[in-house]
Protein backbone atom coordinates (compact mmCIF):
# COMPACT_ATOMS: atom_id res chain seq x y z
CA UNK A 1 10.15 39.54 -52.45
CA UNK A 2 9.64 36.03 -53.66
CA UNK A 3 6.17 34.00 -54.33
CA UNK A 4 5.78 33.11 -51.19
CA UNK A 5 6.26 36.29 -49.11
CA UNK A 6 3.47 37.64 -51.47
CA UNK A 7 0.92 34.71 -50.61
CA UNK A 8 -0.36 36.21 -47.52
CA UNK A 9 -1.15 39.34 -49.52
CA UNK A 10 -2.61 37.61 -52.52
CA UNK A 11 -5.07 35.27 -49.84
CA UNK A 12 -6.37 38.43 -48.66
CA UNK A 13 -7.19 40.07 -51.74
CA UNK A 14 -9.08 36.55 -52.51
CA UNK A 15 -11.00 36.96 -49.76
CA UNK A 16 -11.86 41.08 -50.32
CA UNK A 17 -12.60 39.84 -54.05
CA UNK A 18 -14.73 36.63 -52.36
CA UNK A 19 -16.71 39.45 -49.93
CA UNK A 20 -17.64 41.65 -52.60
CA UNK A 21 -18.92 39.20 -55.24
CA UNK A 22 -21.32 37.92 -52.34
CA UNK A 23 -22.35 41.00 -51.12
CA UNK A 24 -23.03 42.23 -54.68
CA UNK A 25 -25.72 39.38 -55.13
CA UNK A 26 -27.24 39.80 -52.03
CA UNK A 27 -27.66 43.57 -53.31
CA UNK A 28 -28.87 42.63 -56.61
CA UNK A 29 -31.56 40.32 -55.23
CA UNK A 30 -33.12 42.79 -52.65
CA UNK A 31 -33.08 45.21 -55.43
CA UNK A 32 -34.77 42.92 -57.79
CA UNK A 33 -37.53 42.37 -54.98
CA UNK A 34 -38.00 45.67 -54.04
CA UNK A 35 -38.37 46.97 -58.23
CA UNK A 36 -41.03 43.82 -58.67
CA UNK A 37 -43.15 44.98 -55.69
CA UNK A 38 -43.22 48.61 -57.10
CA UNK A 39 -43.69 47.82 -60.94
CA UNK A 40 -46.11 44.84 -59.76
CA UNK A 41 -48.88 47.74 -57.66
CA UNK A 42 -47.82 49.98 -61.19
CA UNK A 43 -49.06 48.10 -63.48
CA UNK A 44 -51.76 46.65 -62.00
CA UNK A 45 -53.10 50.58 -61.84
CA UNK A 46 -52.00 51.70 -65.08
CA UNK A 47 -52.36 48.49 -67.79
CA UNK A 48 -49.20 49.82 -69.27
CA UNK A 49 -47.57 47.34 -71.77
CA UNK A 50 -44.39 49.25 -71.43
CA UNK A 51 -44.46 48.88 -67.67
CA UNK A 52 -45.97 45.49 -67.80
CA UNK A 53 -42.31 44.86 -69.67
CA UNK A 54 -40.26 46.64 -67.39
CA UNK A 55 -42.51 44.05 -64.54
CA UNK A 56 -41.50 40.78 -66.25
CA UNK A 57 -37.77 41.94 -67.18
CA UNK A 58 -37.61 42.58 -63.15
CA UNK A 59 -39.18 39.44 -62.96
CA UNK A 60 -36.72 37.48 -64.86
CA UNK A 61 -33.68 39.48 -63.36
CA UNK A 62 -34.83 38.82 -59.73
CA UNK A 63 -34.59 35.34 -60.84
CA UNK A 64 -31.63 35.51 -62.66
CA UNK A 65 -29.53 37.10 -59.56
CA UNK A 66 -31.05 34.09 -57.23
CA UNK A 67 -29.26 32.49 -59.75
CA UNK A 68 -26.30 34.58 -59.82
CA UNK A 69 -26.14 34.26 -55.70
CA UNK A 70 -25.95 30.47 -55.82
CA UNK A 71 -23.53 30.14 -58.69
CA UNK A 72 -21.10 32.39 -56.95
CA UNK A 73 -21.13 30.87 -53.54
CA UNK A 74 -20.68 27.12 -55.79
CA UNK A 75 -17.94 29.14 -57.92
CA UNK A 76 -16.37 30.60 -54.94
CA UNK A 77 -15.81 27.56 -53.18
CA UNK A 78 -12.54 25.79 -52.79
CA UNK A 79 -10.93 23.42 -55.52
CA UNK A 80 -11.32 20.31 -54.17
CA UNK A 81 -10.05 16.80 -54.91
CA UNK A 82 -13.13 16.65 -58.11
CA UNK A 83 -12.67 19.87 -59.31
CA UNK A 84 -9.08 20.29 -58.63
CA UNK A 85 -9.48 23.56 -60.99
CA UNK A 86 -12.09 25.43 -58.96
CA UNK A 87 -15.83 25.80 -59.40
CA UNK A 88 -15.16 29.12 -61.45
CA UNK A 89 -17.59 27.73 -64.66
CA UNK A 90 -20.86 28.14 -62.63
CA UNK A 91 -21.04 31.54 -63.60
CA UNK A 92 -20.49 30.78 -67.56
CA UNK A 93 -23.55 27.97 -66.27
CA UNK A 94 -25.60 30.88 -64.20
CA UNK A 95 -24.78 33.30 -67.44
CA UNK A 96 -25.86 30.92 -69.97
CA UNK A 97 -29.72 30.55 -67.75
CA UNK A 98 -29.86 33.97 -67.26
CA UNK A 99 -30.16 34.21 -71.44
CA UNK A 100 -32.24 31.72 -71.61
CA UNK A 101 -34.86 33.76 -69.27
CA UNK A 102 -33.76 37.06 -70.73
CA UNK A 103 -34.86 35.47 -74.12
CA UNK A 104 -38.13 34.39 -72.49
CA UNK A 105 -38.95 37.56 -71.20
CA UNK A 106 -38.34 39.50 -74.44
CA UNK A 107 -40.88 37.39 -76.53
CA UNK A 108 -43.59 37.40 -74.38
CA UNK A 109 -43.26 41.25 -73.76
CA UNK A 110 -43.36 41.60 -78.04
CA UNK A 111 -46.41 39.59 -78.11
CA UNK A 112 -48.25 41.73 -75.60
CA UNK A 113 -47.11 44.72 -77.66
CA UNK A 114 -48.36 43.63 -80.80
CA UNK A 115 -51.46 42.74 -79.97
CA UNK A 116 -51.91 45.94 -77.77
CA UNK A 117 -50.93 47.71 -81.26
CA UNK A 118 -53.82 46.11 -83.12
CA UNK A 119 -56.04 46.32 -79.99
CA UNK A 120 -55.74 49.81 -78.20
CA UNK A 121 -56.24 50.26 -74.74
CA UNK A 122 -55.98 52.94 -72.90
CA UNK A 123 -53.29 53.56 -69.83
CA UNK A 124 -54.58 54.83 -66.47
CA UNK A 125 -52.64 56.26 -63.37
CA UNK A 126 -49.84 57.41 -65.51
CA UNK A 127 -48.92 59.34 -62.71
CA UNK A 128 -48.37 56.36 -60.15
CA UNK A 129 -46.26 54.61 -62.90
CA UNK A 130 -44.08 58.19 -63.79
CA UNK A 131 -43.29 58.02 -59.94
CA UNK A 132 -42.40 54.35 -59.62
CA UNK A 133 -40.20 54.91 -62.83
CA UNK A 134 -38.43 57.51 -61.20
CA UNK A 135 -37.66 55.46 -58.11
CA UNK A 136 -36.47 52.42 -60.32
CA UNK A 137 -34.17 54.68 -62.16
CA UNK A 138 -32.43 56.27 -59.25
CA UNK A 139 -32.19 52.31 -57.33
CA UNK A 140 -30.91 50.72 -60.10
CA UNK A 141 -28.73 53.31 -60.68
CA UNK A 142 -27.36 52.79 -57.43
CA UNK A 143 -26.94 48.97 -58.06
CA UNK A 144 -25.16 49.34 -61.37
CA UNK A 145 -22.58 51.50 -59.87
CA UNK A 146 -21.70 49.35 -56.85
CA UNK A 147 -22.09 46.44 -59.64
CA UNK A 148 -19.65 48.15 -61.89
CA UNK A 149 -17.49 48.56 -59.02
CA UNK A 150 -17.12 44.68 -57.99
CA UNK A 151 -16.51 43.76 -61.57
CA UNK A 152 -13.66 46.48 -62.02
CA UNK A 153 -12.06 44.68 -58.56
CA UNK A 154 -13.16 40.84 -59.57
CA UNK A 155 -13.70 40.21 -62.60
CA UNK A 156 -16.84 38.20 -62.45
CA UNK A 157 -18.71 36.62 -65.20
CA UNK A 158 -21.65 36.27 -63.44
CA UNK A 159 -21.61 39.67 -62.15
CA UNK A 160 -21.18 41.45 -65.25
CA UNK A 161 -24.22 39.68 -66.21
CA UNK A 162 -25.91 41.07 -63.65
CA UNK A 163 -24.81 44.16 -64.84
CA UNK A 164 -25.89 44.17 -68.04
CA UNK A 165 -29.32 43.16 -66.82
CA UNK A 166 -29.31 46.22 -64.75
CA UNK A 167 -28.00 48.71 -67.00
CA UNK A 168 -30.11 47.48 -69.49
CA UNK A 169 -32.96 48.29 -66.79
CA UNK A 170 -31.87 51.68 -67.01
CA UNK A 171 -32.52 52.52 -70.71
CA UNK A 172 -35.75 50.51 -69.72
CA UNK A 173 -37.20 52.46 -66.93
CA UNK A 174 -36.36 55.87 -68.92
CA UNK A 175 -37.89 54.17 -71.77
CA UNK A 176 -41.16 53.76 -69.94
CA UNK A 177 -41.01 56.68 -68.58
CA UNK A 178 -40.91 58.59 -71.85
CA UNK A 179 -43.75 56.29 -72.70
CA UNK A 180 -46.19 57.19 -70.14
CA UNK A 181 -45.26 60.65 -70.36
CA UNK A 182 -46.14 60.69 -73.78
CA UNK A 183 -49.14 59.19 -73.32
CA UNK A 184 -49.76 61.48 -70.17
CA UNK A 185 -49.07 64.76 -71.62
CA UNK A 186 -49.41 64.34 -75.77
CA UNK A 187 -52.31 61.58 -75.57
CA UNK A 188 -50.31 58.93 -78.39
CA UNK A 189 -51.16 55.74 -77.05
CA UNK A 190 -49.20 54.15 -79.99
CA UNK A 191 -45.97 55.08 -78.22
CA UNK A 192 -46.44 52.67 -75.16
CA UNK A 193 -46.71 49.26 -77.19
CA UNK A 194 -43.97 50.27 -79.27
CA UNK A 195 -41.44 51.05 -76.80
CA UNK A 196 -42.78 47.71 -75.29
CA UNK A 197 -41.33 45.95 -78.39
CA UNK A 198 -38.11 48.26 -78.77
CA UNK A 199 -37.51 46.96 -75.06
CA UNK A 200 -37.59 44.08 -76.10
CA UNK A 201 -35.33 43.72 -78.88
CA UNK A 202 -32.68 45.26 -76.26
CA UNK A 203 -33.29 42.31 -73.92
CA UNK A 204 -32.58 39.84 -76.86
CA UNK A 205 -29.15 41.73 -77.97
CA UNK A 206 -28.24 41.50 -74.03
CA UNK A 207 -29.17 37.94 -73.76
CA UNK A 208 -26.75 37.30 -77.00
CA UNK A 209 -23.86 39.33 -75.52
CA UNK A 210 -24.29 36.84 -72.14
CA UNK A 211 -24.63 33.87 -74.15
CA UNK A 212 -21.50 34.72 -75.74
CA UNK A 213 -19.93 35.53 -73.11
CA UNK A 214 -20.86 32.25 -71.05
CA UNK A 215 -19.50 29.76 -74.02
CA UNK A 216 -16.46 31.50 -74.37
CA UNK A 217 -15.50 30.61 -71.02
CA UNK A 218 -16.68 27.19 -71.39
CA UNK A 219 -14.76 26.71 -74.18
CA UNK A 220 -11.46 28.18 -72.77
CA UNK A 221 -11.54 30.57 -75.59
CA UNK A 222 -8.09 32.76 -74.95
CA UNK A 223 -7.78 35.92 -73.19
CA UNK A 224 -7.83 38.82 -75.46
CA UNK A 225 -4.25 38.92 -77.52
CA UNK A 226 -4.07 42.55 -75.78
CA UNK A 227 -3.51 40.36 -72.30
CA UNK A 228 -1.26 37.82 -74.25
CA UNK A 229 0.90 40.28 -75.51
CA UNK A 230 1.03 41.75 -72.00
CA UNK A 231 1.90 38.60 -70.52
CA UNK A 232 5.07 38.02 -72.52
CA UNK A 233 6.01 41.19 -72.37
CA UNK A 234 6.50 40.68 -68.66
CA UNK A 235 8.06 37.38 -69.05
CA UNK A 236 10.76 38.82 -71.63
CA UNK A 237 11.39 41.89 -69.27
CA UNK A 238 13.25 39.26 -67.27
CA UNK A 239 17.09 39.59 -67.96
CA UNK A 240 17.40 35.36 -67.85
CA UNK A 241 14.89 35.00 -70.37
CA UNK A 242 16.19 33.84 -73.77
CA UNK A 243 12.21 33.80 -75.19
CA UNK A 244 9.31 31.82 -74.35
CA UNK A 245 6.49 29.62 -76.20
CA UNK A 246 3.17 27.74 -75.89
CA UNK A 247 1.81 30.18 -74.17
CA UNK A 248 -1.89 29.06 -73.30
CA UNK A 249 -4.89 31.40 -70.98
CA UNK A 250 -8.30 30.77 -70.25
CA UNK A 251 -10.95 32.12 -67.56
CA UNK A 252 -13.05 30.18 -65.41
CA UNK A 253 -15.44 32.53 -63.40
CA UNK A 254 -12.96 35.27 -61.79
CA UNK A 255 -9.97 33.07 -62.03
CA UNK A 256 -7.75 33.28 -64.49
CA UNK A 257 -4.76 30.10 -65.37
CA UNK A 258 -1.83 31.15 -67.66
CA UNK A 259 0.54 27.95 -69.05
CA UNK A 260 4.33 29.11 -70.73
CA UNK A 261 6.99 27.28 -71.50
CA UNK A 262 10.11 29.83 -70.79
CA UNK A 263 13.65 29.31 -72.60
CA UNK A 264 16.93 30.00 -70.44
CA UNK A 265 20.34 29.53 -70.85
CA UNK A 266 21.11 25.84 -71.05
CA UNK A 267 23.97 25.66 -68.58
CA UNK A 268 22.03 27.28 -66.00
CA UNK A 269 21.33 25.20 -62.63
CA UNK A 270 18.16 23.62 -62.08
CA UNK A 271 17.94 25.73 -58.65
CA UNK A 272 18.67 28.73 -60.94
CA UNK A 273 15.90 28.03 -63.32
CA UNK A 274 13.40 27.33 -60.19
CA UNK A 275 14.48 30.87 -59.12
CA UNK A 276 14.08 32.66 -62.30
CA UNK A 277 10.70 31.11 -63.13
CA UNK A 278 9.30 32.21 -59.32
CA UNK A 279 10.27 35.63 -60.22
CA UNK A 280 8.61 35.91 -63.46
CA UNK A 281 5.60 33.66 -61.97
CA UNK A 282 5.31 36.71 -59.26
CA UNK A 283 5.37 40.01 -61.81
CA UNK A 284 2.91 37.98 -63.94
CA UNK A 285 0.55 37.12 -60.88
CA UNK A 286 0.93 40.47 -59.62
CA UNK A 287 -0.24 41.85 -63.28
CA UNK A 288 -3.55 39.24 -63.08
CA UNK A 289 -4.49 39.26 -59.70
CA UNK A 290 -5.74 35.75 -58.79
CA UNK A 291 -4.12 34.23 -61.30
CA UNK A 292 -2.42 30.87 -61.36
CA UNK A 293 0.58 30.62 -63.71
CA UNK A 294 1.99 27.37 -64.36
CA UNK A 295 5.86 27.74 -66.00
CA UNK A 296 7.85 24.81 -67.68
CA UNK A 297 11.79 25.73 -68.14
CA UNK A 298 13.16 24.61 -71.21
CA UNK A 299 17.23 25.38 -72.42
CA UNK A 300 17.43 27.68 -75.52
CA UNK A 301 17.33 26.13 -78.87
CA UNK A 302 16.36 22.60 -77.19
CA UNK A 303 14.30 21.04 -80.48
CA UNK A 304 10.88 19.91 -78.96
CA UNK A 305 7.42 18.94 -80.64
CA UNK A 306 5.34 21.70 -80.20
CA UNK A 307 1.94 21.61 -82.18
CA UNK A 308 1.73 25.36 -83.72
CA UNK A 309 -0.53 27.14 -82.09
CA UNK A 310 -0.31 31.20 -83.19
């Protein structure tokens, strides 16, 4: 099979990757709005801290997957004659915001919990918020799993954002629900301002781990040297290939661009080396699925200027 039998086949799997990332924000967002309305009625009846946290981290992650849903429609669209490399970075963009309100979110929820700590009050309906806990738990347990799902098949920055938002949600609704059991059944209204402010130092470790996440792939850091090594593996499984250098990766949004510079045997044809470089091209696309793998053929022991990059 050569490259471009296989481009039918890689087109569609674009588009099944393309179809999931939207429906995945389209999922997120109706979750988001659905958790708000609950949490929003909850709180207003029980004047929980804890579930006024769980309220404006729903908040925040309803806005964050409006977000998400427009950068992946902008990163999904077509290169075009401006962006000749895609639209990819407007999920490292999306990511990046989504900290930022993450970060938001988890200072205002410790200020409410210390002064609730220094000024007790008590929390009413614990029995309306136990129930809407127990529905948030089991919907955004549903999410995360269809989330987790997409990610595994597309790779999406913005996605696994969402994700973490979400699963974070998860240790946060059974957090709050421990809380207002506690203060249901053992009567320690201490315990609801304090997991208040231990939910909060969770959202500002996730918003880190995003952050992170987001400037790597504005800063074409490197795929892991697991993938590198992986890569010329592949390309030295090749019987033609003498060795290769300068390999280069990055990411931008799902897609992934791989650079190598291969060396053959120096008497080889040019329509040889064209051959031999669509071959290992394919096995190496067919590893990264969406990739784009750019090869330059050099003869062995040709004596270039290469800066030295490990």
């Amino acid at each position: 099979m050569t490259a471009a039998d296989d481009l039918p086949l890689a087109a569609e799997q674009e588009g099944a990757s393309a179809r999931l990332m939207r429906l995945a924000t389209y999922a997120s967002v109706s979750v988001a709005a659905i958790l708000i309305g609950a949490k929003l009625v909850a709180w207003s009846l029980t004047g929980s801290v804890a579930m006024l946290s769980t309220l404006v981290d729903s908040l925040l992650d309803g806005l964050a997957s409006i977000i998400t849903l427009i950068a992946v429609r902008h990163a999904l669209t077509p290169a075009d004659r401006e962006h000749r490399f895609g639209h990819g970075k407007a999920e490292a963009l999306a990511a990046m915001a989504q900290s930022a309100f993450v970060t938001g979110s988890a200072i205002i929820v410790l200020f409410h919990a210390g002064t609730r700590l220094f000024q007790p009050q008590p929390v009413t309906a614990t029995d309306v918020g136990i129930a809407v806990m127990i529905g948030s738990i089991a919907l955004t347990l549903a999410l995360v799993i269809f989330q987790h799902y997409v990610v595994r098949r597309t790779n999406s920055l913005a996605i696994t954002a969402d994700t973490l938002h979400y699963k974070g949600d998860l240790l946060i609704n059974l957090a709050v629900l421990l809380a207002l059991g506690a203060t249901y059944y053992v009567d320690l209204p201490f315990i609801d301002p304090l997991v208040g402010a231990g939910i909060a130092l969770y959202l500002l470790y996730g918003a880190w781990r995003i952050l992170n996440g987001a400037l790597d792939m504005l800063m074409d850091r490197e795929l892991p040297e697991a993938d590198r090594e992986r890569i010329r593996a592949i390309a030295q499984q090749h019987k033609d290939v003498r060795s290769l250098h300068d390999l280069r990766t990055r990411r931008s949004g799902s897609d992934v661009f791989i650079q190598l510079h291969l060396e053959l045997d120096p008497d080889i044809t040019l329509m040889g080396a064209h051959l031999i470089s669509d071959e290992v091209e394919l096995d190496i696309a067919q590893a990264f699925k969406g990739a784009e793998v750019l090869i330059h053929q050099d003869p062995e022991g040709y004596e270039e200027y290469h800066p030295h990059i490990p």
